[in-house]
PDB file of N, CA and C in Angstrom:
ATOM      1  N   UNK A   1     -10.886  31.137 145.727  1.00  0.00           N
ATOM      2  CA  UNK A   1     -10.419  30.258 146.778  1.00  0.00           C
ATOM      3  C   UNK A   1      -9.648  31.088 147.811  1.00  0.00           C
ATOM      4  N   UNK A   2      -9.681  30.976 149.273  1.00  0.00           N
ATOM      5  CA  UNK A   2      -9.218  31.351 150.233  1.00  0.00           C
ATOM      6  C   UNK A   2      -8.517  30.820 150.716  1.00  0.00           C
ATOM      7  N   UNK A   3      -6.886  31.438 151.094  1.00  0.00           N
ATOM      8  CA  UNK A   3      -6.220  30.444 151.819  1.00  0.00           C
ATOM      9  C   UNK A   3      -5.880  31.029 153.108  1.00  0.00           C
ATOM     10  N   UNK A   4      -5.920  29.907 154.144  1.00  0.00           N
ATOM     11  CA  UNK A   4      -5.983  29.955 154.923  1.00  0.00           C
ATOM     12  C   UNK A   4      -4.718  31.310 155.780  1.00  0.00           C
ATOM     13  N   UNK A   5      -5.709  31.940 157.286  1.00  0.00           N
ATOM     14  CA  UNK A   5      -4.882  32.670 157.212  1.00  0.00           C
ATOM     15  C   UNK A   5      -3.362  32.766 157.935  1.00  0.00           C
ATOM     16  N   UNK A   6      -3.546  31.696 158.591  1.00  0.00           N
ATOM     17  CA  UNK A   6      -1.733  31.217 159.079  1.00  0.00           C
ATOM     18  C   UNK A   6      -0.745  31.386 157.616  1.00  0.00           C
ATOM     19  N   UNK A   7      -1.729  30.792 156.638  1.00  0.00           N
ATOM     20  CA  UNK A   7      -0.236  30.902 155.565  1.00  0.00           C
ATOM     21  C   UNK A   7      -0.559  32.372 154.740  1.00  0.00           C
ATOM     22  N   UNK A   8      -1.213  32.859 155.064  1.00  0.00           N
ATOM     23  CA  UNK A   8      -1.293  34.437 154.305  1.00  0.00           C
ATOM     24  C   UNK A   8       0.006  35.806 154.631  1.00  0.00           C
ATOM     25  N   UNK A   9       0.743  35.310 156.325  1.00  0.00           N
ATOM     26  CA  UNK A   9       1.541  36.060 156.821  1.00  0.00           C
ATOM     27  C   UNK A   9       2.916  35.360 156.568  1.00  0.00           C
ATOM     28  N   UNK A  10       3.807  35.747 156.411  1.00  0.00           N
ATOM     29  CA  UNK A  10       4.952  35.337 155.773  1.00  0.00           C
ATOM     30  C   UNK A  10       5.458  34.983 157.008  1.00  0.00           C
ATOM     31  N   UNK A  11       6.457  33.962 156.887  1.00  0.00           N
ATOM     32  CA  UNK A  11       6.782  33.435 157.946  1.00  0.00           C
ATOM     33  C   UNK A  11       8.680  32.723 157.584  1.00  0.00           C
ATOM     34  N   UNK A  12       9.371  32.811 158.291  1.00  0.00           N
ATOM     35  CA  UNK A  12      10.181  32.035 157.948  1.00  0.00           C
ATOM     36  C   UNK A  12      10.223  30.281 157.955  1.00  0.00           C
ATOM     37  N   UNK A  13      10.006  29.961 158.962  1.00  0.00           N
ATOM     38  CA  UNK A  13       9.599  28.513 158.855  1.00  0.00           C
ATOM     39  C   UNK A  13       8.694  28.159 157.535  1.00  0.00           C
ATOM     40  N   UNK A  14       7.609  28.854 157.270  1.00  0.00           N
ATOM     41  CA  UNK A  14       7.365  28.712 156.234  1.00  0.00           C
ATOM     42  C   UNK A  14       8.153  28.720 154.872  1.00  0.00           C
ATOM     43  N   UNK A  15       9.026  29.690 154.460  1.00  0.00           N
ATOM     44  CA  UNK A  15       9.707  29.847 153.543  1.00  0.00           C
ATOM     45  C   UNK A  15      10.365  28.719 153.224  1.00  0.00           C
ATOM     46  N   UNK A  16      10.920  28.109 155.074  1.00  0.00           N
ATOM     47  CA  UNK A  16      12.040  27.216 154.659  1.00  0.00           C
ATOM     48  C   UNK A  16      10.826  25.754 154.248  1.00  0.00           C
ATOM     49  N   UNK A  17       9.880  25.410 154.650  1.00  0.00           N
ATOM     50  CA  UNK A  17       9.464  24.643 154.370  1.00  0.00           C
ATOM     51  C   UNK A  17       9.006  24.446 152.703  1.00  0.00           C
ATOM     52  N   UNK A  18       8.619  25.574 152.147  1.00  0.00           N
ATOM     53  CA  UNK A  18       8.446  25.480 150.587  1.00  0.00           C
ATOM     54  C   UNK A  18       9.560  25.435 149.923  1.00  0.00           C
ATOM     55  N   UNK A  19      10.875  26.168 150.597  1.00  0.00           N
ATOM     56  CA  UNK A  19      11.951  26.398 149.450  1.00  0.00           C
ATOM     57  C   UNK A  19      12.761  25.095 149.744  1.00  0.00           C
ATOM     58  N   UNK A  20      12.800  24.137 150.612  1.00  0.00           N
ATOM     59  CA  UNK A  20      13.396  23.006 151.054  1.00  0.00           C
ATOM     60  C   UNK A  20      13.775  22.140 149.730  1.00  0.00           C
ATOM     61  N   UNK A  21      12.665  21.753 149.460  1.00  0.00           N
ATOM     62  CA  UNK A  21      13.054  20.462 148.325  1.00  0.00           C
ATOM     63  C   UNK A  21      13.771  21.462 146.847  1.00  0.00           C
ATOM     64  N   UNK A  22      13.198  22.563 146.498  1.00  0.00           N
ATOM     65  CA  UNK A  22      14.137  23.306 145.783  1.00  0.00           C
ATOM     66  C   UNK A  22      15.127  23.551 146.092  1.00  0.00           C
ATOM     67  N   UNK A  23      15.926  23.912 147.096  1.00  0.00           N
ATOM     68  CA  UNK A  23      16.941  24.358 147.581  1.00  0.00           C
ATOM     69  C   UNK A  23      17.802  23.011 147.184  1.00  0.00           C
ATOM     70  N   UNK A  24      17.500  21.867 148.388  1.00  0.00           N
ATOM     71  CA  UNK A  24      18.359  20.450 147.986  1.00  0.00           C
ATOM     72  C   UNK A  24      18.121  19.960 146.160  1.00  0.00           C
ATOM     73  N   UNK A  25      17.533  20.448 145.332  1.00  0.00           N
ATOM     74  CA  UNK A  25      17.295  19.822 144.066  1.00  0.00           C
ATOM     75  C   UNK A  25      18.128  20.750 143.326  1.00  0.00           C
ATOM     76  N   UNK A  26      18.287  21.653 143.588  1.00  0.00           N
ATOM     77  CA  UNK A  26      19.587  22.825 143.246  1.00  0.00           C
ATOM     78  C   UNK A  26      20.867  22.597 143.633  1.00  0.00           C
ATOM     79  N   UNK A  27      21.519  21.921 144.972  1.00  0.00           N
ATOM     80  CA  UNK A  27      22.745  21.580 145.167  1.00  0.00           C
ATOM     81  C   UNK A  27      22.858  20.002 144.654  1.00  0.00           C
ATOM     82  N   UNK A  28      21.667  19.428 144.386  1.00  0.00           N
ATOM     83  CA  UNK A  28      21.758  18.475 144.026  1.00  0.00           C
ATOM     84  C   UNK A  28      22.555  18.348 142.344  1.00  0.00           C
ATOM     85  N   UNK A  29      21.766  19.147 141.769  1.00  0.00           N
ATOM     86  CA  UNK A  29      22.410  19.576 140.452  1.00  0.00           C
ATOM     87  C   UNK A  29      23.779  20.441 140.103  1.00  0.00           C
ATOM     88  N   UNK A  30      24.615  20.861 141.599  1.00  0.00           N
ATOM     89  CA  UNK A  30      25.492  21.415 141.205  1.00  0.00           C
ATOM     90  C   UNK A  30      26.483  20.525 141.656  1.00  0.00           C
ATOM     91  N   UNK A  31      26.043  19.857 142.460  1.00  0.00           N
ATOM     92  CA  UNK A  31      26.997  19.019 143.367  1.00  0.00           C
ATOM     93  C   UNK A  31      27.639  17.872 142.076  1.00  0.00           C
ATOM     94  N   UNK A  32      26.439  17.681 141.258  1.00  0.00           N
ATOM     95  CA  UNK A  32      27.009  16.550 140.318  1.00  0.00           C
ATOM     96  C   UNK A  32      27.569  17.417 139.092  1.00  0.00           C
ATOM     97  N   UNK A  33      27.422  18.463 139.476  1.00  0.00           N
ATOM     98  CA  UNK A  33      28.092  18.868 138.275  1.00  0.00           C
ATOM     99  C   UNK A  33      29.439  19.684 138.178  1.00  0.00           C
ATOM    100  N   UNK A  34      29.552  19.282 139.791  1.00  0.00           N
ATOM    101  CA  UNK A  34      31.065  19.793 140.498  1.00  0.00           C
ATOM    102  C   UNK A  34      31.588  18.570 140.160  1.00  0.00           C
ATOM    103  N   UNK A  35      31.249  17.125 140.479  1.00  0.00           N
ATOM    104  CA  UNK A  35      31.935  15.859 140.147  1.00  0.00           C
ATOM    105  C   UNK A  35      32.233  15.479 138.901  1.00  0.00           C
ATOM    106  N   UNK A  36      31.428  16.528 137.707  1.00  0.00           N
ATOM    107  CA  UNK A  36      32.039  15.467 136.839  1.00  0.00           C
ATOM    108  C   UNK A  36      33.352  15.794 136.522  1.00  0.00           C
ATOM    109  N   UNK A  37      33.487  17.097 136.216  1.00  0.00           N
ATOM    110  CA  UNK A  37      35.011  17.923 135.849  1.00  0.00           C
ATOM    111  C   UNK A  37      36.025  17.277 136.550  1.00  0.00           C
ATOM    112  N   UNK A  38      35.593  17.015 138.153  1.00  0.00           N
ATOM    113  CA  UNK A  38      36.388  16.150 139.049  1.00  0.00           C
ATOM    114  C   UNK A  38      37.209  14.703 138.818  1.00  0.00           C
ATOM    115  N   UNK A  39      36.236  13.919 138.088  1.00  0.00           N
ATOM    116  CA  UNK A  39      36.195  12.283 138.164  1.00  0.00           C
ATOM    117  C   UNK A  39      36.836  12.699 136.544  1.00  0.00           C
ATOM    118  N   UNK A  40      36.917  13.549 135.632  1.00  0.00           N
ATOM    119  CA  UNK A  40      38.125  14.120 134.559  1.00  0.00           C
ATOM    120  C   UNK A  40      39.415  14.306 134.663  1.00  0.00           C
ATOM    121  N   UNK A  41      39.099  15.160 135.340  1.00  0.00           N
ATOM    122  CA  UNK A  41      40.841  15.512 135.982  1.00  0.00           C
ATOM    123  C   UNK A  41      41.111  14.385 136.676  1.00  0.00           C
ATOM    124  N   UNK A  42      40.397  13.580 137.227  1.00  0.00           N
ATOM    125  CA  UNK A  42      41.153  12.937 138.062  1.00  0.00           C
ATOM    126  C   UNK A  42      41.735  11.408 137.770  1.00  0.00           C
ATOM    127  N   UNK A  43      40.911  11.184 136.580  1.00  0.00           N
ATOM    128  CA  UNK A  43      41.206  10.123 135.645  1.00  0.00           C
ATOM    129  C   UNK A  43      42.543  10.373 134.856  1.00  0.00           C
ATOM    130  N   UNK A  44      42.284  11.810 134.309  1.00  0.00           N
ATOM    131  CA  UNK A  44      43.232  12.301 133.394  1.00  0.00           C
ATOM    132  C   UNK A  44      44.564  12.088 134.219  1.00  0.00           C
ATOM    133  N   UNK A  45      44.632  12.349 135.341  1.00  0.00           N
ATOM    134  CA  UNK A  45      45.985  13.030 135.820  1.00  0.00           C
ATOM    135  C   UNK A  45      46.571  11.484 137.023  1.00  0.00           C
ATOM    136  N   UNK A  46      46.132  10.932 136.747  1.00  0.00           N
ATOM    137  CA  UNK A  46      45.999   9.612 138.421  1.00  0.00           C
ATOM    138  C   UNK A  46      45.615   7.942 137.780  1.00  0.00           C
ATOM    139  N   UNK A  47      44.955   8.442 136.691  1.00  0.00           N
ATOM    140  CA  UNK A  47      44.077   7.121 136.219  1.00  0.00           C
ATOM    141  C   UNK A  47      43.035   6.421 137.208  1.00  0.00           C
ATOM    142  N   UNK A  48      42.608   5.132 137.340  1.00  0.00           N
ATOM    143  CA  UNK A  48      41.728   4.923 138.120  1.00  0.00           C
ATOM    144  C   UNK A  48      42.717   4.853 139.612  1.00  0.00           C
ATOM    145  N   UNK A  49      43.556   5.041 139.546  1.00  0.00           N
ATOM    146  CA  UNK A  49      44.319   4.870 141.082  1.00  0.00           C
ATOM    147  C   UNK A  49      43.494   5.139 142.406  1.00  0.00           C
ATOM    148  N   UNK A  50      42.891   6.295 141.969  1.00  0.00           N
ATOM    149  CA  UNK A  50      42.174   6.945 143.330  1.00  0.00           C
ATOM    150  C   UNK A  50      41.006   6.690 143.863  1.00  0.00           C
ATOM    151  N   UNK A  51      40.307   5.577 143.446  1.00  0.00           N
ATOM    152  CA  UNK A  51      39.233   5.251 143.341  1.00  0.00           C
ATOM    153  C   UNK A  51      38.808   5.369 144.966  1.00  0.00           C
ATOM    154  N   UNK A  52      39.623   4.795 145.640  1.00  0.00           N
ATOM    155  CA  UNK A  52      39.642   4.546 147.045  1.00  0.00           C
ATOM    156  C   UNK A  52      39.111   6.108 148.165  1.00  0.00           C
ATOM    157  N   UNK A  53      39.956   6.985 147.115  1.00  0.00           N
ATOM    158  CA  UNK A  53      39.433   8.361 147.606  1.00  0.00           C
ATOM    159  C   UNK A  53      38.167   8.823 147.461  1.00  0.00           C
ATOM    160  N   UNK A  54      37.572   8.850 146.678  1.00  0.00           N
ATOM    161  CA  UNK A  54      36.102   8.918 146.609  1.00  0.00           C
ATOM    162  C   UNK A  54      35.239   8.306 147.411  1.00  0.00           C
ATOM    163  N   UNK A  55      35.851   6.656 147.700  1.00  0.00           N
ATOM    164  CA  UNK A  55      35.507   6.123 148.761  1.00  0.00           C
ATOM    165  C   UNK A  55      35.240   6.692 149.575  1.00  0.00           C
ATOM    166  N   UNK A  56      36.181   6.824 150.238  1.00  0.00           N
ATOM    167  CA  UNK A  56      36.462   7.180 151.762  1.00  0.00           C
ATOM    168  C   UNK A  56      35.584   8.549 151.871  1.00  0.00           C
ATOM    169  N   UNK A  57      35.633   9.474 151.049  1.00  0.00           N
ATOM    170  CA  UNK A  57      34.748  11.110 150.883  1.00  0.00           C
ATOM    171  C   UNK A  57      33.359  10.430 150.843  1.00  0.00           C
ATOM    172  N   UNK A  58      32.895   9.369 150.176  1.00  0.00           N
ATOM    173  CA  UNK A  58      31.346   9.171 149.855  1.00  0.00           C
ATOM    174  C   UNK A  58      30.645   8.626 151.206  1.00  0.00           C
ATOM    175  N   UNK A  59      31.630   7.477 152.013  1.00  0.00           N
ATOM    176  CA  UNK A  59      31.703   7.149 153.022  1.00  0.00           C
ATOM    177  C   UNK A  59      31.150   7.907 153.992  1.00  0.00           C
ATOM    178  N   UNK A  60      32.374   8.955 154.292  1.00  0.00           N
ATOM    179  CA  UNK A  60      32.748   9.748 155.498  1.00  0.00           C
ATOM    180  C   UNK A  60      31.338  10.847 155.202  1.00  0.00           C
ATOM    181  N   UNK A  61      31.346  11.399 153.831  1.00  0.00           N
ATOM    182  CA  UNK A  61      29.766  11.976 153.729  1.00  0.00           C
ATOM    183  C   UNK A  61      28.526  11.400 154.062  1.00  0.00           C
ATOM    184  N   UNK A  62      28.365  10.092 153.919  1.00  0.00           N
ATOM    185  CA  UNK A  62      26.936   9.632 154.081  1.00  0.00           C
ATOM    186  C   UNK A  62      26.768   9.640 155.762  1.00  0.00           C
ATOM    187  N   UNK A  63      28.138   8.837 156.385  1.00  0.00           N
ATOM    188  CA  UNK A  63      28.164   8.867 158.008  1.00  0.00           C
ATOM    189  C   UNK A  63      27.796  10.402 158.426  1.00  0.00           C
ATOM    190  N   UNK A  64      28.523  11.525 158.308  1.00  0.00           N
ATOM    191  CA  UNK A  64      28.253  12.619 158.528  1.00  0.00           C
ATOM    192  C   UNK A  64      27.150  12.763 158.463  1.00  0.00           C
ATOM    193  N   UNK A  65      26.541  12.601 157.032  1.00  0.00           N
ATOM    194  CA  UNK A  65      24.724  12.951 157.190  1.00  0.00           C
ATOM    195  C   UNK A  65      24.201  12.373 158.041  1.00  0.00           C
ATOM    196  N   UNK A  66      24.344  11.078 158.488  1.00  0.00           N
ATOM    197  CA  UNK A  66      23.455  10.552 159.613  1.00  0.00           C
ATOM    198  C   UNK A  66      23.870  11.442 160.952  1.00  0.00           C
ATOM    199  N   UNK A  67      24.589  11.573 161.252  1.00  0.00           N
ATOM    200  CA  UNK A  67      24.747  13.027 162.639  1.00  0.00           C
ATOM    201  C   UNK A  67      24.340  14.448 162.700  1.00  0.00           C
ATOM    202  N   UNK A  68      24.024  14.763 161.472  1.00  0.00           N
ATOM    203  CA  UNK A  68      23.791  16.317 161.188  1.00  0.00           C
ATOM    204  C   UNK A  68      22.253  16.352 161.370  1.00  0.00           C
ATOM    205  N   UNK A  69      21.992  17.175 162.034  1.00  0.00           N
ATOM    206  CA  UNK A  69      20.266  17.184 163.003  1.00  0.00           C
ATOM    207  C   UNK A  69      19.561  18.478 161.672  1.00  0.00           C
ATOM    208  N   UNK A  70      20.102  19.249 160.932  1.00  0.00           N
ATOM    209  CA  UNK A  70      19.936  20.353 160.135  1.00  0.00           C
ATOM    210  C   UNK A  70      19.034  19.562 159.008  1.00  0.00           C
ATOM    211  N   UNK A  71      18.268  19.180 158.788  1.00  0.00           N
ATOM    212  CA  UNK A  71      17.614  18.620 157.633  1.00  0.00           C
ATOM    213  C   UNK A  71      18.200  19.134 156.076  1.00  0.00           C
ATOM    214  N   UNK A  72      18.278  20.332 155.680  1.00  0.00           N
ATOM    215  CA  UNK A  72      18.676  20.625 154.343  1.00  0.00           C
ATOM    216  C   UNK A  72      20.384  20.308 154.355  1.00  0.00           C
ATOM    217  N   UNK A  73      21.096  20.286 155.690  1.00  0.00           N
ATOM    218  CA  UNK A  73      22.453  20.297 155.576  1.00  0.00           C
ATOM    219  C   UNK A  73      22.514  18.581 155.452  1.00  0.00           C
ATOM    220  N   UNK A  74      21.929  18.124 156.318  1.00  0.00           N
ATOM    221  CA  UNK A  74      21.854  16.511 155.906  1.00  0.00           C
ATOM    222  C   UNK A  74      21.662  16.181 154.502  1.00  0.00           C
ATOM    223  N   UNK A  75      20.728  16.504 154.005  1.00  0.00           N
ATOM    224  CA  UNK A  75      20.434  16.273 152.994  1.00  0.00           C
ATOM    225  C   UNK A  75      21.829  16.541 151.886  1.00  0.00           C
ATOM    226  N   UNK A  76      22.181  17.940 152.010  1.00  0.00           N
ATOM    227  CA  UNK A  76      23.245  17.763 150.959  1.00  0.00           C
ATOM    228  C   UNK A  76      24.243  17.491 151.510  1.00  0.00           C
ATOM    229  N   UNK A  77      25.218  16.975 152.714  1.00  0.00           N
ATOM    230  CA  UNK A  77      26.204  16.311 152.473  1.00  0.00           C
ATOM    231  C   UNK A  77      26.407  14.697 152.270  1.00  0.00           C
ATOM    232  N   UNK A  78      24.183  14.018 151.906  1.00  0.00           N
ATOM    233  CA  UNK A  78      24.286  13.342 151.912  1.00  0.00           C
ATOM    234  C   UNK A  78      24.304  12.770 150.376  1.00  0.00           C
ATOM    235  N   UNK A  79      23.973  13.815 149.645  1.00  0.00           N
ATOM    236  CA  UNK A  79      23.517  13.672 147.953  1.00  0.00           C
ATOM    237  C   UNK A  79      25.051  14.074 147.732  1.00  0.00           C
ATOM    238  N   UNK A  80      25.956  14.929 148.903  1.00  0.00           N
ATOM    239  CA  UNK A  80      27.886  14.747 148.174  1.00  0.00           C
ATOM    240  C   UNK A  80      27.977  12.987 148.335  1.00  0.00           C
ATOM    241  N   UNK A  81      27.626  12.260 149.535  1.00  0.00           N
ATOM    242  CA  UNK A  81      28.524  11.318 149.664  1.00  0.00           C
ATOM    243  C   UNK A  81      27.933  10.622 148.603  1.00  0.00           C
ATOM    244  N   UNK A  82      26.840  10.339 148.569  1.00  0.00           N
ATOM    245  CA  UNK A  82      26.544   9.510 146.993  1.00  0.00           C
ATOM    246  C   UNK A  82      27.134   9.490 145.966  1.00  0.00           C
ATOM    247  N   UNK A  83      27.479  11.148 145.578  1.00  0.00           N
ATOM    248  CA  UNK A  83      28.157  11.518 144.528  1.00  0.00           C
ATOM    249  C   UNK A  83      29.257  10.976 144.242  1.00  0.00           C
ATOM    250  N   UNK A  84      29.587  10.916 145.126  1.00  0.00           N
ATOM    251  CA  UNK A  84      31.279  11.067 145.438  1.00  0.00           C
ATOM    252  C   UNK A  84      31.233   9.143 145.283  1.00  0.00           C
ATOM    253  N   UNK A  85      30.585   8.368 145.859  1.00  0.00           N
ATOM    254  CA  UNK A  85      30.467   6.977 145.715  1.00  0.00           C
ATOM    255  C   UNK A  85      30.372   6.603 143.988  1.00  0.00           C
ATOM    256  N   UNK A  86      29.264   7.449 143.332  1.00  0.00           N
ATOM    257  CA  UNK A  86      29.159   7.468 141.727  1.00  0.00           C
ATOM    258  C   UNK A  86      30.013   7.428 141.184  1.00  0.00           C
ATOM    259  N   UNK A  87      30.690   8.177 141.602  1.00  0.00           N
ATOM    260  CA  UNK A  87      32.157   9.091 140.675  1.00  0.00           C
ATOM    261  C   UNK A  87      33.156   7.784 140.698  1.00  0.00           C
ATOM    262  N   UNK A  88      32.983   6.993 141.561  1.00  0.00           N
ATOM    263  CA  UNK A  88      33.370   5.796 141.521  1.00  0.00           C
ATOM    264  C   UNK A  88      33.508   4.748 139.732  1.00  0.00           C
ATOM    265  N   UNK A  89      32.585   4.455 139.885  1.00  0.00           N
ATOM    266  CA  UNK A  89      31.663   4.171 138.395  1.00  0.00           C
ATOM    267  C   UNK A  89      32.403   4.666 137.672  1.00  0.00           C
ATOM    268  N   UNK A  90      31.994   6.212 137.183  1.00  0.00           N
ATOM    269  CA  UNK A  90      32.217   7.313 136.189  1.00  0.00           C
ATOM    270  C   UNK A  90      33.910   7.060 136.241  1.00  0.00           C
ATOM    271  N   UNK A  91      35.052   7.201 137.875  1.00  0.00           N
ATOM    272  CA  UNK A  91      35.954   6.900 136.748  1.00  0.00           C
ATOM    273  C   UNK A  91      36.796   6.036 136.227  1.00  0.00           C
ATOM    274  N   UNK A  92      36.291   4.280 136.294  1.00  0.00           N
ATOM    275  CA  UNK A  92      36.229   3.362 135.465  1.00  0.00           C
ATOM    276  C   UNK A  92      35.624   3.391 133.993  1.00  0.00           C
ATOM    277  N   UNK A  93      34.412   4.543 134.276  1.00  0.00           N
ATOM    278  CA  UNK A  93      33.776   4.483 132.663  1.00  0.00           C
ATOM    279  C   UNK A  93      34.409   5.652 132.201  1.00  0.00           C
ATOM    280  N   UNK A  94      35.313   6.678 132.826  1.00  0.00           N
ATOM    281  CA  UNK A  94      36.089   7.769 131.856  1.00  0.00           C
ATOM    282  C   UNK A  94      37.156   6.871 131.134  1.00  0.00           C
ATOM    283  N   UNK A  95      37.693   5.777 132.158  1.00  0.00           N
ATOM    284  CA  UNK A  95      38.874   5.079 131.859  1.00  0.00           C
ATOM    285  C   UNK A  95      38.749   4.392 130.128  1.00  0.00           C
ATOM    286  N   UNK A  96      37.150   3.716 130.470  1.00  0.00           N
ATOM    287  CA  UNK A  96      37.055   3.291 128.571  1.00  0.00           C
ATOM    288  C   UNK A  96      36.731   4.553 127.936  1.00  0.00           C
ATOM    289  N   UNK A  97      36.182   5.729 128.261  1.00  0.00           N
ATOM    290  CA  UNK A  97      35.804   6.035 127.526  1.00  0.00           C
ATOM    291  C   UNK A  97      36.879   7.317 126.595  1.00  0.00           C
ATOM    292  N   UNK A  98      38.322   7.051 127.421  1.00  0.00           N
ATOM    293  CA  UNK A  98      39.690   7.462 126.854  1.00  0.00           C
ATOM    294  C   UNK A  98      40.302   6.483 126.056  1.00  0.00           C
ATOM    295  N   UNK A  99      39.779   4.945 126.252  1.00  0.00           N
ATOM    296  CA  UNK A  99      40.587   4.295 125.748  1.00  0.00           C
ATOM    297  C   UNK A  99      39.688   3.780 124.168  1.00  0.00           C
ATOM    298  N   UNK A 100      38.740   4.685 124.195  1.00  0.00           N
ATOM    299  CA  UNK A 100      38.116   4.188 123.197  1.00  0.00           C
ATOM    300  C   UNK A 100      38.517   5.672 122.198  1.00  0.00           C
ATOM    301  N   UNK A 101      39.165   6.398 122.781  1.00  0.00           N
ATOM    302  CA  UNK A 101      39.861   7.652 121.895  1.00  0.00           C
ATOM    303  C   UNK A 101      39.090   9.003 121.996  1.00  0.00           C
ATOM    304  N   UNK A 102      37.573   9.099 122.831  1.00  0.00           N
ATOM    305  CA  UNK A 102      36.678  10.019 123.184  1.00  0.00           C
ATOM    306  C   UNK A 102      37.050  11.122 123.928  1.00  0.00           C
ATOM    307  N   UNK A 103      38.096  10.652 124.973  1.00  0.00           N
ATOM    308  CA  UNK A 103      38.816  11.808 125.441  1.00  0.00           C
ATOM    309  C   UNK A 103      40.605  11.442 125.937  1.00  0.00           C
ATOM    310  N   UNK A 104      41.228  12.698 125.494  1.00  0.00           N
ATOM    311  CA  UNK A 104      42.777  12.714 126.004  1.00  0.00           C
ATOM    312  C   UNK A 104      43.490  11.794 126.798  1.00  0.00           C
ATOM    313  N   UNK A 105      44.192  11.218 126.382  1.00  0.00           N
ATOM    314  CA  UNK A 105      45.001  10.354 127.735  1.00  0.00           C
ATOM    315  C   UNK A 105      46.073  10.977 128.552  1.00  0.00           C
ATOM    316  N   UNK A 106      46.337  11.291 129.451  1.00  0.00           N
ATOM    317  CA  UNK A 106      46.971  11.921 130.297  1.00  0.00           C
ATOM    318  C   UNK A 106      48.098  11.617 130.740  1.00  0.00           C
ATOM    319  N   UNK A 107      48.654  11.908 131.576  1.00  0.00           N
ATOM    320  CA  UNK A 107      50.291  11.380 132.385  1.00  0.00           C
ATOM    321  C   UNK A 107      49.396  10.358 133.172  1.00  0.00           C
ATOM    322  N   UNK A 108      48.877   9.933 133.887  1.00  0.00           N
ATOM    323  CA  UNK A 108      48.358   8.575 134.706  1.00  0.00           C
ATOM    324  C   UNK A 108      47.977   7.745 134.406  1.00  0.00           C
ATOM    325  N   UNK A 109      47.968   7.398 132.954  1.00  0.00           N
ATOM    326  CA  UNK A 109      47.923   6.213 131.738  1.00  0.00           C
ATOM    327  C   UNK A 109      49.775   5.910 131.564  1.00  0.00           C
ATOM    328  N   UNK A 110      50.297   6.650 131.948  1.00  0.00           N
ATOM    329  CA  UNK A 110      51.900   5.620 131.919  1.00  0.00           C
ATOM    330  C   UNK A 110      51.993   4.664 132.644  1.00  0.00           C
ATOM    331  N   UNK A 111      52.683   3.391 131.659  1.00  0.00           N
ATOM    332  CA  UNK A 111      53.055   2.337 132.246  1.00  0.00           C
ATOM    333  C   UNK A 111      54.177   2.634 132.874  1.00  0.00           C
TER     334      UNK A 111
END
């Protein structure tokens, strides 16, 4: 099989076009795996108090992505603001899942 010869010469546009969805599926996987340690500590040390903060970061990320003209940069500050909206969730469900004795209770569990 022969491929064609536009794609036989290396090209950058090209590169970025194949390495694209790898590239975002790679920050995609680090990005959530920057949040979880995050939505830990932050349970641990705050309790659900902060919930509002994630907010406002998941928020202010998704708006941002809609202005950013960069396609791969859109893309990941738009898979942070999601994250960051998740982490939401996660830390109501760290909250049982300390109070069910699975992990440490911290100074932000004082009454």
């Amino acid at each position: 099989m022969r491929l064609p010869q536009n794609l036989l010469c290396f090209s950058p546009l090209l590169f970025y076009m194949v390495f694209t969805g790898v590239i975002i599926g790679l920050a995609t996987f680090l990005i959530i795996g920057l949040f979880h340690p995050i939505v830990i500590k932050a349970e641990y040390y705050t309790g659900t108090r902060l919930w509002w903060l994630f907010l406002l970061v998941g928020i202010g990320c998704i708006v941002a992505a809609l202005f950013i003209t960069h396609t791969l940069a859109s893309a990941i500050v738009g898979v942070t603001g999601f994250s960051a909206l998740w982490s939401i969730l996660e830390l109501f469900e760290q909250r049982q899942r300390v109070n069910k004795g699975w992990f440490p209770e911290g100074p932000g569990h004082q009454k």
